[in-house]
N, C-alpha and C. Protein backbone atom coordinates (compact mmCIF):
# COMPACT_ATOMS: atom_id res chain seq x y z
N UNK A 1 0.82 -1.19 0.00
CA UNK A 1 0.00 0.00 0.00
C UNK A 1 0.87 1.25 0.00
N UNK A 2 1.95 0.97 0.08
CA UNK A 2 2.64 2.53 0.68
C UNK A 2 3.22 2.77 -0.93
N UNK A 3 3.39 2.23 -1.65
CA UNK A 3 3.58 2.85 -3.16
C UNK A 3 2.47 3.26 -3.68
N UNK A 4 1.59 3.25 -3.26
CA UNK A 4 -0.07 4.00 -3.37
C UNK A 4 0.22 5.27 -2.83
N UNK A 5 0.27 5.72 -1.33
CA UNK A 5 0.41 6.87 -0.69
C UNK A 5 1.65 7.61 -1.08
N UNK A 6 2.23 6.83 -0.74
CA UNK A 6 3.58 7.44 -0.95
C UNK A 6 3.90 8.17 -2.27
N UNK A 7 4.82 9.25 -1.83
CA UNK A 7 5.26 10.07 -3.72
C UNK A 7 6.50 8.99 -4.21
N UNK A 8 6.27 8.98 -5.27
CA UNK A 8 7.59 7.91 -6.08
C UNK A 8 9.34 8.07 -5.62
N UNK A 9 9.11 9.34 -5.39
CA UNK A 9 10.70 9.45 -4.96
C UNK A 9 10.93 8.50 -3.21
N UNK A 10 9.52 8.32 -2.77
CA UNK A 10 9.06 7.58 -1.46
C UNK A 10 8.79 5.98 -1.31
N UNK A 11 8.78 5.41 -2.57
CA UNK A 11 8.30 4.26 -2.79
C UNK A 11 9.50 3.05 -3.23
N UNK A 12 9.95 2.08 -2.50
CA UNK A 12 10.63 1.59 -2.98
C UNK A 12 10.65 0.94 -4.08
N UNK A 13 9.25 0.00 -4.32
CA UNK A 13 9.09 -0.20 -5.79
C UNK A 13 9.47 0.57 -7.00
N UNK A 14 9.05 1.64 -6.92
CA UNK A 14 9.12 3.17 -7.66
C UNK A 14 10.77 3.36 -8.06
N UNK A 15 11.26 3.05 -6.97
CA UNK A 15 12.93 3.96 -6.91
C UNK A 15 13.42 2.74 -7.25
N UNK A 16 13.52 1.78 -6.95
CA UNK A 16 13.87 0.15 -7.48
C UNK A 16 13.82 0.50 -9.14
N UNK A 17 12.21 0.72 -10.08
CA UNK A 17 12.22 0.08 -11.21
C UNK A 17 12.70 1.47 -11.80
N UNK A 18 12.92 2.71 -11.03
CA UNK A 18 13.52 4.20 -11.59
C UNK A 18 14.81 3.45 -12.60
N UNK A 19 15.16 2.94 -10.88
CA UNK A 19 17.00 2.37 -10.99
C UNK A 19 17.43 1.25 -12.12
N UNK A 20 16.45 0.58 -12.42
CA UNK A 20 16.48 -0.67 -13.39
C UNK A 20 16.56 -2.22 -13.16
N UNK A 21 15.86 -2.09 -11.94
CA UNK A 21 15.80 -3.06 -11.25
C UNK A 21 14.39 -3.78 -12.02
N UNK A 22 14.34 -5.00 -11.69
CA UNK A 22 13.05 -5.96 -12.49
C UNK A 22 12.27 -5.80 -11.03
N UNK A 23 10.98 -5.09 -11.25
CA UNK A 23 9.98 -5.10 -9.98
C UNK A 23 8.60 -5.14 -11.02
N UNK A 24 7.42 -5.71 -10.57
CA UNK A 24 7.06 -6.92 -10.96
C UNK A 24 5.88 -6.60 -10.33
N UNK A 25 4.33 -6.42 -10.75
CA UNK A 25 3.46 -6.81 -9.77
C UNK A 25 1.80 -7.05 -11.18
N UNK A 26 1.48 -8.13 -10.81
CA UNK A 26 0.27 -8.57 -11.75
C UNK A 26 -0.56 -9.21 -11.26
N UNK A 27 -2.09 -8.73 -11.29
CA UNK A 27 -3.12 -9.30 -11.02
C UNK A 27 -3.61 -10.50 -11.75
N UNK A 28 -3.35 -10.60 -12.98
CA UNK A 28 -3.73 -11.26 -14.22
C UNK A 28 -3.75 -13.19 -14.01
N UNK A 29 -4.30 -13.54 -12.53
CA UNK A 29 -3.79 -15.34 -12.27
C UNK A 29 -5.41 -15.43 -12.10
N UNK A 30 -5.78 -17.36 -11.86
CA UNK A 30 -6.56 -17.98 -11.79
C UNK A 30 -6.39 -18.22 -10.52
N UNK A 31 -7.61 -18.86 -9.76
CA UNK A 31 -7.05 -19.55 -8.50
C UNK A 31 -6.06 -20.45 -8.10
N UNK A 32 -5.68 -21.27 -9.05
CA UNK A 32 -4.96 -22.52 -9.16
C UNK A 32 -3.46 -21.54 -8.59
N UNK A 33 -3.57 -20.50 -8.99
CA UNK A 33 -1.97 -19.51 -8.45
C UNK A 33 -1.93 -19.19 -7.37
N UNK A 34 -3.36 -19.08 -6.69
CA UNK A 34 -3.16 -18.68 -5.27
C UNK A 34 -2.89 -19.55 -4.37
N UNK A 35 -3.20 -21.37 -4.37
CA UNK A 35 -3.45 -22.46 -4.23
C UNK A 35 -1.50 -22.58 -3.61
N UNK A 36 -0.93 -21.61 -2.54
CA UNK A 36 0.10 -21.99 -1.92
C UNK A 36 0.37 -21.42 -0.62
N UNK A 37 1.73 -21.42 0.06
CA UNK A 37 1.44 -20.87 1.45
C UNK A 37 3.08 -20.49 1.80
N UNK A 38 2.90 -20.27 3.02
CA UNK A 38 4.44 -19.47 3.58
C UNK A 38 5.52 -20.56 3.06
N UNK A 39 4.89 -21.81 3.72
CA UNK A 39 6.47 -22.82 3.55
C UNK A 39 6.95 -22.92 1.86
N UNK A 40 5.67 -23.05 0.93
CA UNK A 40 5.84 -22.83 -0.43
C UNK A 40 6.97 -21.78 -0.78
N UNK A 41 6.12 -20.71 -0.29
CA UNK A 41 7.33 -19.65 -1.12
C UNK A 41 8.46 -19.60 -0.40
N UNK A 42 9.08 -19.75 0.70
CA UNK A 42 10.31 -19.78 1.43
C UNK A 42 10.81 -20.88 0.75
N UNK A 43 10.68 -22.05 0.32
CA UNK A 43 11.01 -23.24 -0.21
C UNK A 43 11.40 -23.13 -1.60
N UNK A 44 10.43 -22.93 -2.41
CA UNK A 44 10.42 -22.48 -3.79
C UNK A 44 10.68 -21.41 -4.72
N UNK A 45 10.16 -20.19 -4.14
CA UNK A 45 9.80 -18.72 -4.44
C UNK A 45 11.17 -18.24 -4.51
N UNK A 46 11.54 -17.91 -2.84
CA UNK A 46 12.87 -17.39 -2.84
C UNK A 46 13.69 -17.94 -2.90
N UNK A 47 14.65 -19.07 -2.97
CA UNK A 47 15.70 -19.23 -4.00
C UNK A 47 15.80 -18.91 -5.25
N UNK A 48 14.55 -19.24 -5.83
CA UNK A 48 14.59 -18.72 -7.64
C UNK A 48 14.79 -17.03 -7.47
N UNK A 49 14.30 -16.62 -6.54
CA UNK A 49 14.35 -15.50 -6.69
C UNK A 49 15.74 -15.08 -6.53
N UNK A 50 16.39 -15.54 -5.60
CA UNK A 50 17.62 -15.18 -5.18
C UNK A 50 18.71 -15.32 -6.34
N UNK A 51 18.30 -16.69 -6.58
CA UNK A 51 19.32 -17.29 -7.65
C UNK A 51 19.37 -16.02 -8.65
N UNK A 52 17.87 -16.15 -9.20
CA UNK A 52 17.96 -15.15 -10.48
C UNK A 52 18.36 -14.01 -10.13
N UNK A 53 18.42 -12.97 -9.33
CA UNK A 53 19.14 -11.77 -9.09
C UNK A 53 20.70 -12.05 -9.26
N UNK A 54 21.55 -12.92 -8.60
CA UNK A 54 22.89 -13.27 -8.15
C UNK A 54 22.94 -13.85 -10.17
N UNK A 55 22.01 -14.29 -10.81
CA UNK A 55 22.80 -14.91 -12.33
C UNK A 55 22.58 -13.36 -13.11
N UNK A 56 21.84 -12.54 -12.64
CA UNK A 56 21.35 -11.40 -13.57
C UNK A 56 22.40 -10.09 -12.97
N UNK A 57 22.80 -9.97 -11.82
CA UNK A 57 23.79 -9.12 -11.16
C UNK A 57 25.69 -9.93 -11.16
N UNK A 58 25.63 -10.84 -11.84
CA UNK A 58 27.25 -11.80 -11.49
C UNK A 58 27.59 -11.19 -9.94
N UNK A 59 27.01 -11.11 -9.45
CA UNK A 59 27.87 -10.85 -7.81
C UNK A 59 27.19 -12.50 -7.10
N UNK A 60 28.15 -12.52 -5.82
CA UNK A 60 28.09 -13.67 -5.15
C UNK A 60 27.53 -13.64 -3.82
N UNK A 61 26.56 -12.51 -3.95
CA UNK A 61 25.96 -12.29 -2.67
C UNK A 61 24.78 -10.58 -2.72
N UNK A 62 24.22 -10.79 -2.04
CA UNK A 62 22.90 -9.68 -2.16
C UNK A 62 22.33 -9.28 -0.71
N UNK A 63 21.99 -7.95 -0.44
CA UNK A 63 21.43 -7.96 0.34
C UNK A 63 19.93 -8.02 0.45
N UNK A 64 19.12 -8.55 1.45
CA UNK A 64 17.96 -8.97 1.61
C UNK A 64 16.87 -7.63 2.51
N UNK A 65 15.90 -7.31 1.96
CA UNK A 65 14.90 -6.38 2.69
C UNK A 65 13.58 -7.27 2.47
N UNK A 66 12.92 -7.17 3.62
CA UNK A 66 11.55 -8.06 3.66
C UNK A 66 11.20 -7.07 4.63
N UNK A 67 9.52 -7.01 3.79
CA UNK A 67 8.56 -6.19 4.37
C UNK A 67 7.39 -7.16 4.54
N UNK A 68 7.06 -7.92 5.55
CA UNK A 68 5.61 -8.58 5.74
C UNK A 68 6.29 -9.66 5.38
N UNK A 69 5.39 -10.35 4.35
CA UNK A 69 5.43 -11.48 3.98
C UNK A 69 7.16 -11.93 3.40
N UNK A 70 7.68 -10.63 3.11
CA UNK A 70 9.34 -11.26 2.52
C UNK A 70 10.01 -11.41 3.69
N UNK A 71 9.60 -11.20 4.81
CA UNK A 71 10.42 -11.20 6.06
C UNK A 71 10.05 -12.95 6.83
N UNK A 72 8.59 -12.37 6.46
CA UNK A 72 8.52 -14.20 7.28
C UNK A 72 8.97 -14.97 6.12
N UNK A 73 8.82 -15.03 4.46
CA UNK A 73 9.21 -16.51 4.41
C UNK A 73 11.05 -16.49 4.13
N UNK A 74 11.59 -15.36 4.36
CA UNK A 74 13.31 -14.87 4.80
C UNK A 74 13.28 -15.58 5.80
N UNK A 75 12.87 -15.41 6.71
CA UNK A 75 12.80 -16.22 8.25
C UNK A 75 12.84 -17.86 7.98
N UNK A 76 11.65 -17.63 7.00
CA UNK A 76 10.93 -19.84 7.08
C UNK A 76 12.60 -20.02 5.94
N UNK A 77 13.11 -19.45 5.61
CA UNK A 77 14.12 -19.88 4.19
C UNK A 77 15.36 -19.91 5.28
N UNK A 78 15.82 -19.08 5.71
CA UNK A 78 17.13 -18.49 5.55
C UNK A 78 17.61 -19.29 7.33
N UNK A 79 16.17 -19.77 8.22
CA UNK A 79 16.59 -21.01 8.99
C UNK A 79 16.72 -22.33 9.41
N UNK A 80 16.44 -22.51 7.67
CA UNK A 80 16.87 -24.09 7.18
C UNK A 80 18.28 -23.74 6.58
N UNK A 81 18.51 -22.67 6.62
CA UNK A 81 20.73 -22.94 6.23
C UNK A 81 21.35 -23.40 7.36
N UNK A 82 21.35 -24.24 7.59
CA UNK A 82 22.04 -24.65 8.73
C UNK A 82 23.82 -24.63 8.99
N UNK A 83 24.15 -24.36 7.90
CA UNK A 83 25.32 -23.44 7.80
C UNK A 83 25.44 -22.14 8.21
N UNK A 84 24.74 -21.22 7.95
CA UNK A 84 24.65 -19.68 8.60
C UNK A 84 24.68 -19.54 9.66
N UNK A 85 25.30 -19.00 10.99
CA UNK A 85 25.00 -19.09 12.35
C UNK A 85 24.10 -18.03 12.00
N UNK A 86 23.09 -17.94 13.17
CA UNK A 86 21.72 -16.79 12.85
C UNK A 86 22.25 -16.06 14.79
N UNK A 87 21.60 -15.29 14.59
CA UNK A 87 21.31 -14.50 16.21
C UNK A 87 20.04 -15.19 16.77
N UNK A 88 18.66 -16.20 16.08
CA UNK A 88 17.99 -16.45 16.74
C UNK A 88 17.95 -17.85 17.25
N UNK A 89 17.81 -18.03 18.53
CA UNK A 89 17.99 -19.00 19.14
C UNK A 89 16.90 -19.91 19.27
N UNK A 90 15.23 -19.27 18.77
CA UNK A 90 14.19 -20.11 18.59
C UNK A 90 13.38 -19.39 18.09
N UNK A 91 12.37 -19.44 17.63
CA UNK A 91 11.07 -19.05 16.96
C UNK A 91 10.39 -20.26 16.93
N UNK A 92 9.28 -19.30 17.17
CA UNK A 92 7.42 -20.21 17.07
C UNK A 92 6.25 -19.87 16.70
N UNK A 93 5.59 -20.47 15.87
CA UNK A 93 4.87 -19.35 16.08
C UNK A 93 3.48 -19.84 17.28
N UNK A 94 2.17 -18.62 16.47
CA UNK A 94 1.44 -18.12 17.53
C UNK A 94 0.48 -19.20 17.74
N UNK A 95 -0.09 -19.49 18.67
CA UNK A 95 -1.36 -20.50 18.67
C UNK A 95 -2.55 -20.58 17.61
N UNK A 96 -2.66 -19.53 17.24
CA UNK A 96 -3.50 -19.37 15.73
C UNK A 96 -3.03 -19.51 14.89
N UNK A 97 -3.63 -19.48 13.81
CA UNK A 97 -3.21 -19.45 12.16
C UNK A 97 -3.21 -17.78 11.70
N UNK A 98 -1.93 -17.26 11.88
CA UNK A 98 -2.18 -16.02 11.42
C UNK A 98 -2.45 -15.36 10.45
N UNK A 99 -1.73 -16.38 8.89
CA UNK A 99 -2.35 -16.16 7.99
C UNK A 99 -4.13 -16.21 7.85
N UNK A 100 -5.13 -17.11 8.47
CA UNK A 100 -6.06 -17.50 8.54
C UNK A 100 -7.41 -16.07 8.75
N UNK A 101 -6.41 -15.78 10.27
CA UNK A 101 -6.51 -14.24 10.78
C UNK A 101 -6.48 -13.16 9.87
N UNK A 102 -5.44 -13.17 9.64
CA UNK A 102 -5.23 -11.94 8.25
C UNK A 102 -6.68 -12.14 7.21
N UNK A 103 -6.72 -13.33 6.57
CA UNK A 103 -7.31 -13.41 5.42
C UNK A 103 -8.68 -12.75 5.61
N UNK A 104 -9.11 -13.49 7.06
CA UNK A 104 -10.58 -12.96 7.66
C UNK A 104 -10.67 -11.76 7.73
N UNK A 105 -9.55 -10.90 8.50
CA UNK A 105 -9.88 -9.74 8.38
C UNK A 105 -9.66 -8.71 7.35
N UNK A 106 -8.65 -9.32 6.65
CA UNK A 106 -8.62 -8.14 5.83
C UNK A 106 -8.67 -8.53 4.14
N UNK A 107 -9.17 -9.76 3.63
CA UNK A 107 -9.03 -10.37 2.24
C UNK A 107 -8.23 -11.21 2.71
N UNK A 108 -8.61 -11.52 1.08
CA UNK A 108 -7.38 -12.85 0.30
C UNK A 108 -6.97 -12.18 -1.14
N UNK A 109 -5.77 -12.46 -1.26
CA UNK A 109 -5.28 -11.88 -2.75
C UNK A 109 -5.09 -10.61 -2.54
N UNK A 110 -5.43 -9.46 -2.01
CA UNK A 110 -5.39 -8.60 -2.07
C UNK A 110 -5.20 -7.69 -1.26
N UNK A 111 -4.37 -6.79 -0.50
CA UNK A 111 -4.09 -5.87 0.81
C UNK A 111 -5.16 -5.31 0.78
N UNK A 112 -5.81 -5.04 1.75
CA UNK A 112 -7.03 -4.23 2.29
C UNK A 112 -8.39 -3.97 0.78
N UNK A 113 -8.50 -5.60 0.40
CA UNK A 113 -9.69 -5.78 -0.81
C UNK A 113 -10.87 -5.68 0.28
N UNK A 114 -12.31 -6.06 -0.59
CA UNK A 114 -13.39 -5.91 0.27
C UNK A 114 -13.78 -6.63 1.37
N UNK A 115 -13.15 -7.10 2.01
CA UNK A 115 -13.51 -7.96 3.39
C UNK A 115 -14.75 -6.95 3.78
N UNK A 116 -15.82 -7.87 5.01
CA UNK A 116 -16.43 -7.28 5.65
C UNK A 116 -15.86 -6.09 6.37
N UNK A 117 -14.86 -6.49 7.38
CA UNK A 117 -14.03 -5.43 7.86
C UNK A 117 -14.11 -4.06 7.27
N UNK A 118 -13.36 -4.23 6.48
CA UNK A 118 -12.34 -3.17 5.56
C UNK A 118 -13.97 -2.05 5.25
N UNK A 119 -14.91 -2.93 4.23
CA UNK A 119 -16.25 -2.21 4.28
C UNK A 119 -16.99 -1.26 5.41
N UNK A 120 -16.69 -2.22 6.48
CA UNK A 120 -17.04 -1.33 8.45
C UNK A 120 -16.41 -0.24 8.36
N UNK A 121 -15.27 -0.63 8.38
CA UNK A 121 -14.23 0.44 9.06
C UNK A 121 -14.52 1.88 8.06
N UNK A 122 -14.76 1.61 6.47
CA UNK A 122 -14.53 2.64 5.69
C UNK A 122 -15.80 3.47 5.86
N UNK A 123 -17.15 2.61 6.22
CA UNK A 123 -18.50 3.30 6.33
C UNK A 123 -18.58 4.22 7.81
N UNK A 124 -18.04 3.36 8.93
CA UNK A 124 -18.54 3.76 10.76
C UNK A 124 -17.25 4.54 10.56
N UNK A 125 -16.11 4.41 10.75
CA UNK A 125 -15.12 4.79 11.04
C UNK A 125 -14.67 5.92 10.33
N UNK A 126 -14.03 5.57 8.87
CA UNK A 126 -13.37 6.64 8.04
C UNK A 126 -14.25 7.63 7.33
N UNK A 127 -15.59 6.54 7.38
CA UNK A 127 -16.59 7.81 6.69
C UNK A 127 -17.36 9.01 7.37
N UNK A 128 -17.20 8.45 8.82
CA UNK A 128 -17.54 9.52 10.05
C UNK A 128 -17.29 10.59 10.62
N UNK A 129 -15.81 10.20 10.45
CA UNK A 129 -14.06 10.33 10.98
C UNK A 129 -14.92 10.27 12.31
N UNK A 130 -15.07 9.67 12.99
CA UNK A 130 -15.69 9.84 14.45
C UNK A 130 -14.08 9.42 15.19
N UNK A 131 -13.40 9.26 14.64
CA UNK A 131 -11.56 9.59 15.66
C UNK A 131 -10.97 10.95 14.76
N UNK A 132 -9.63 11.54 15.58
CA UNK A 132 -8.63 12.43 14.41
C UNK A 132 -8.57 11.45 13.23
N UNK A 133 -8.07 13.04 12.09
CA UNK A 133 -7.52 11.54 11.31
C UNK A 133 -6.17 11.33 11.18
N UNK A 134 -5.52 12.01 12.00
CA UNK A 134 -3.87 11.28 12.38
C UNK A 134 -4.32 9.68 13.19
N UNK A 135 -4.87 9.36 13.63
CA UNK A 135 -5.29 7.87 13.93
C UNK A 135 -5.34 7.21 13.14
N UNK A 136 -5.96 7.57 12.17
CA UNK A 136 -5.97 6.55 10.70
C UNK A 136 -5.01 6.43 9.96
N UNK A 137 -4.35 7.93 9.95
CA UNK A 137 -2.85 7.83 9.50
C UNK A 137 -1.84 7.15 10.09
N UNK A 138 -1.93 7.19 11.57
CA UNK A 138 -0.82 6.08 12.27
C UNK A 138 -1.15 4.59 12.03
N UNK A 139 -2.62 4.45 11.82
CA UNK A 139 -2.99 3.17 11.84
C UNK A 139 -2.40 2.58 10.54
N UNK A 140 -2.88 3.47 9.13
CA UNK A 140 -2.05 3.11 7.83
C UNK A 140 -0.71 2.61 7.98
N UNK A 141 0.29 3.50 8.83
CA UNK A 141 1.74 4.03 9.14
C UNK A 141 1.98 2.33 9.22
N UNK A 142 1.05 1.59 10.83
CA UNK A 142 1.62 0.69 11.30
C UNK A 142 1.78 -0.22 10.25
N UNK A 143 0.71 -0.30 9.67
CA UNK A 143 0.13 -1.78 8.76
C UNK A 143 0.94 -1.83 7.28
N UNK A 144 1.48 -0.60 7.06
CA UNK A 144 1.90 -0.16 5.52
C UNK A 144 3.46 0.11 5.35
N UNK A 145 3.55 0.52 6.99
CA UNK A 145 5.18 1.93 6.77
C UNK A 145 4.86 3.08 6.04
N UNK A 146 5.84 3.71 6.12
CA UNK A 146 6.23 5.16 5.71
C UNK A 146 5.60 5.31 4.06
């Protein structure tokens, strides 16, 4: 969402594909594409991904930024190297299904699509403003970043 708000000189996507970087985003799939999950893409996703940057850059190493979802499946990937010493000494996760959570509240496929939620909040809430609207802005802030 924050390459939405954000001005381009603000957006990393933006300043990425300025620079000539391959950044990438398409609605254009069937369900059969959505039909995967965290361990999938930590497993599958990002190595190809990795690989292909490191065969398309000849360097022998890259640095990594994960926002949301590139951070957890960085996490589910990068602590099956069992070669790498890491700083974390355990992870677990939560008693719920957080993806599950997410989906309910806020879509599937899509950051803040029409869930019930999202519909509430935009009618009682944002359409009221019955709070400031620096609240909504911090609330964006948390869920989006800068």
């Amino acid at each position: 969402m924050t390459w939405v708000m954000n001005l381009p000189d603000q957006s990393l996507g933006y300043i990425l594909a300025d620079a000539g970087y391959d950044v990438k985003y398409d609605f254009d799939h069937d369900e059969a594409f959505w039909d995967f999950n965290w361990h999938d893409m930590a497993r599958d996703d990002l190595p190809s991904m990795i690989y292909y940057i490191l065969n398309q850059t000849k360097q022998t190493q890259i640095g990594y930024v994960g926002h949301f979802q590139g951070t957890m499946i960085g996490f589910a990937e990068f602590g099956s190297l069992t070669h790498i010493k890491s700083p974390l000494k355990y992870l677990f996760n939560t008693p719920t299904n957080p993806e599950e959570v997410w989906h309910t509240l806020f879509g599937y496929k899509d950051f803040l699509s029409s869930s019930y939620i999202i519909k509430w909040l935009a009618k009682h809430a944002c359409g009221n403003v019955i709070l400031n609207p620096l609240i909504y802005e911090n609330i964006l802030f948390l869920i989006c970043g800068p």
